[in-house]
C-alpha atoms as a PDB file:
ATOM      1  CA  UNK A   1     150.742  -6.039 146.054  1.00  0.00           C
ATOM      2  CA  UNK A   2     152.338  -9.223 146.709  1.00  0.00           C
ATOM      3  CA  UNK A   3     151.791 -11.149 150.321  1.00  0.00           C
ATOM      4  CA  UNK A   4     154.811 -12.613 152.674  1.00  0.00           C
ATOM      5  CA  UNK A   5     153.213 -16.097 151.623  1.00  0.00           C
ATOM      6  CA  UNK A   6     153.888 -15.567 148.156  1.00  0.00           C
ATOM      7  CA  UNK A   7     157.702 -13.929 148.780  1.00  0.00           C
ATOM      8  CA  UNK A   8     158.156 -16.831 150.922  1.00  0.00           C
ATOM      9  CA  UNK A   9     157.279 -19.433 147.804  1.00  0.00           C
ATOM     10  CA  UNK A  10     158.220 -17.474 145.205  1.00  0.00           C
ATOM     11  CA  UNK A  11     162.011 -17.832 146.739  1.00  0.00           C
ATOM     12  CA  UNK A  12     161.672 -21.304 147.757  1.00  0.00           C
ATOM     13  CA  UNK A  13     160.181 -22.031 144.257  1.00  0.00           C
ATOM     14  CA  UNK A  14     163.793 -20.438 142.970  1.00  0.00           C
ATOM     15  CA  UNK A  15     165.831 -21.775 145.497  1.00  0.00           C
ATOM     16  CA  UNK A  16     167.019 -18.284 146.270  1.00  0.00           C
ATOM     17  CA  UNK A  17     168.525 -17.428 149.320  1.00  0.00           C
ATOM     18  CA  UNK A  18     167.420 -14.733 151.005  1.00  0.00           C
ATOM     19  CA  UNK A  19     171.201 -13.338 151.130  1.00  0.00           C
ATOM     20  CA  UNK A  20     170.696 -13.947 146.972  1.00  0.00           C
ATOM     21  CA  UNK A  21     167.463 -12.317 147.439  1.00  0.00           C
ATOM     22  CA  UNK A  22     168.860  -9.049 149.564  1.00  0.00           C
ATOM     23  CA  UNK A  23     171.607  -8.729 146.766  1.00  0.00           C
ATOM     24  CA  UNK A  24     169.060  -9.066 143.395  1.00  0.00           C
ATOM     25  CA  UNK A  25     166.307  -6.498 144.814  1.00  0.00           C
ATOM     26  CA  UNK A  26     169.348  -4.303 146.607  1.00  0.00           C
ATOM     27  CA  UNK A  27     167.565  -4.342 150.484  1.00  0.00           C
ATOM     28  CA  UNK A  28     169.033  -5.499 153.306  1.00  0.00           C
ATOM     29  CA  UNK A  29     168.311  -8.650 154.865  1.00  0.00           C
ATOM     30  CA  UNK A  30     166.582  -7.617 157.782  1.00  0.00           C
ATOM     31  CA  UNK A  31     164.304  -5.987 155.799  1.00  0.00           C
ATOM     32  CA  UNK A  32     163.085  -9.114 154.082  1.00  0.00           C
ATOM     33  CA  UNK A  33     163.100 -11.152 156.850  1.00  0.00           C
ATOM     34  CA  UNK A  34     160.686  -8.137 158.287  1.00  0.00           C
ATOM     35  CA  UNK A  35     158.729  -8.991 154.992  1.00  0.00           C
ATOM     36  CA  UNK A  36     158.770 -13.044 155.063  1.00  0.00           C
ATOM     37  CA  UNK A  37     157.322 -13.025 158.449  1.00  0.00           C
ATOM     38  CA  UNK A  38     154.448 -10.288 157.509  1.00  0.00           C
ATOM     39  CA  UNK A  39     154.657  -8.006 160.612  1.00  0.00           C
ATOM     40  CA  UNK A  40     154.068  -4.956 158.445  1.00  0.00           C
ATOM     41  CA  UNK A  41     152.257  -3.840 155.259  1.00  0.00           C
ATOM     42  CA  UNK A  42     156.126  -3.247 154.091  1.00  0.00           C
ATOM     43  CA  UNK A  43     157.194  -0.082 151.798  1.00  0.00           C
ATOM     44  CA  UNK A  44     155.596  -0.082 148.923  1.00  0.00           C
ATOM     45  CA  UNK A  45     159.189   0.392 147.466  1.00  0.00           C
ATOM     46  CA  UNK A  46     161.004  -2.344 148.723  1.00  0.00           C
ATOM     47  CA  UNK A  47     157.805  -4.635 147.840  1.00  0.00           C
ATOM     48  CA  UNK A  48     158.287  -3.519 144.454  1.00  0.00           C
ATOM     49  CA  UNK A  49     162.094  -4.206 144.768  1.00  0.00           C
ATOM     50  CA  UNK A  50     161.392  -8.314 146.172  1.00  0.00           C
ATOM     51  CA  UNK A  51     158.492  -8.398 143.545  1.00  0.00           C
ATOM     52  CA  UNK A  52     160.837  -7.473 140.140  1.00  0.00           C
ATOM     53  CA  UNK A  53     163.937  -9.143 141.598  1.00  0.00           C
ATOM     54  CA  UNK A  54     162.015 -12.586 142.193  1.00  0.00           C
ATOM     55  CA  UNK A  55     160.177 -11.914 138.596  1.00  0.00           C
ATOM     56  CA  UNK A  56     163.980 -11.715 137.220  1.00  0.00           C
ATOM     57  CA  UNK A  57     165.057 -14.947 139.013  1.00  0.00           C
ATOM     58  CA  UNK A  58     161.818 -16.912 136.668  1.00  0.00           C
ATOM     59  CA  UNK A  59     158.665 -16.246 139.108  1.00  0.00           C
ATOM     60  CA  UNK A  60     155.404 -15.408 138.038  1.00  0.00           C
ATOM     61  CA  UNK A  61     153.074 -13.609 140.985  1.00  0.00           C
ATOM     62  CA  UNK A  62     149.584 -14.609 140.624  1.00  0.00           C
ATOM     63  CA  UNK A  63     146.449 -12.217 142.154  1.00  0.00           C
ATOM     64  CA  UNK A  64     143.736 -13.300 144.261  1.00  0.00           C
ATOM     65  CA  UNK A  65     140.702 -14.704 141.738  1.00  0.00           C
ATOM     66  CA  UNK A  66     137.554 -14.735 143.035  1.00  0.00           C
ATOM     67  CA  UNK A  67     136.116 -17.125 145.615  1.00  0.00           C
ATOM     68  CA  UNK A  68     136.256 -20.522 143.057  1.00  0.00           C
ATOM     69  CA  UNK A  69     139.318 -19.761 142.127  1.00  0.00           C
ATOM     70  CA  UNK A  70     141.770 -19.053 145.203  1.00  0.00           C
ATOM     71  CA  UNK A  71     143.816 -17.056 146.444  1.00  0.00           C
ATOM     72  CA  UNK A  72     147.006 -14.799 145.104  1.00  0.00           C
ATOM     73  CA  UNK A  73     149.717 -17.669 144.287  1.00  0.00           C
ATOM     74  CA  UNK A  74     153.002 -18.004 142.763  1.00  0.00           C
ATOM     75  CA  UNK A  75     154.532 -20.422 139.399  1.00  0.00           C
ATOM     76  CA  UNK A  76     157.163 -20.336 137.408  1.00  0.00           C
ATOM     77  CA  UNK A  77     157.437 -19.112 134.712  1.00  0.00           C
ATOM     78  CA  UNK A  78     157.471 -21.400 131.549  1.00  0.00           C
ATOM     79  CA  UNK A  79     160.659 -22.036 129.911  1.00  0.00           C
ATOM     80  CA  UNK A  80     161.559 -21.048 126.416  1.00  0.00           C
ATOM     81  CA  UNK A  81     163.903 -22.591 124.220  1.00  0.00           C
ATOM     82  CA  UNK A  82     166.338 -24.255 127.276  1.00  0.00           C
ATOM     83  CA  UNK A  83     167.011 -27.529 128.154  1.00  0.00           C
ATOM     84  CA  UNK A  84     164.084 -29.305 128.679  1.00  0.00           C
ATOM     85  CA  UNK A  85     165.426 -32.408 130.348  1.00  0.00           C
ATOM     86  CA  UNK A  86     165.651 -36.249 129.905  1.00  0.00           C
ATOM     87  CA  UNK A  87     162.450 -37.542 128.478  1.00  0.00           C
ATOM     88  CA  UNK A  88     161.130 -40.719 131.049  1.00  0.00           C
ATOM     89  CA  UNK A  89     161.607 -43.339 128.183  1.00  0.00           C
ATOM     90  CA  UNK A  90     165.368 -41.859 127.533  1.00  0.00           C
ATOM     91  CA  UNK A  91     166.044 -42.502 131.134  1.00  0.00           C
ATOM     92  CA  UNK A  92     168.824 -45.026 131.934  1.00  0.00           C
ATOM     93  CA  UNK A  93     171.793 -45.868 134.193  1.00  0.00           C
ATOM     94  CA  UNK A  94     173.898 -44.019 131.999  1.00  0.00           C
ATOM     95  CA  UNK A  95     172.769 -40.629 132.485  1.00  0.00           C
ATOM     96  CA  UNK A  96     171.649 -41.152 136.199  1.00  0.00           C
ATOM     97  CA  UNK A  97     173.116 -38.543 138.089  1.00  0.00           C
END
């Protein structure tokens, strides 16, 4: 299951809120702040909840690899289609925001 390290990155990684976060996995926010700070194991349930409401909001959760390869982790998920930006050499005073 995912860790309060990767809820914790997974909604800065988003830019979520975790008010945005309460309303998208439908828990309260105490309970997530209960989650983000890791005192518990946390409900299996509302785990599940955080885990498919972050995966909805463009996060993918990563498991621990062995010993050469890490930890569990977080990334986003790659775009498809979308806008994919202003390419470096396109980049000008005219589109500087």
């Amino acid at each position: 299951m995912i860790t309060a390290m990767q809820i914790r990155a997974a909604r800065a990684m988003t830019g979520m809120t975790i008010e945005q976060l309460a309303t998208a996995s439908g828990l309260p926010v105490a309970t997530l702040e209960t989650l983000e700070r890791d005192e518990t194991q946390g409900e299996p349930q509302a785990l599940l909840a955080v885990k498919q409401a972050l995966e909805t909001g463009g996060v993918l959760f990563i498991a621990s690899g062995n010993h050469d390869e890490g930890g569990p982790g977080v990334r986003l998920k790659a775009r498809t289609g979308g806008d994919e930006g202003i390419r470096p050499e396109n980049l000008n005073s005219a589109n500087d925001d």
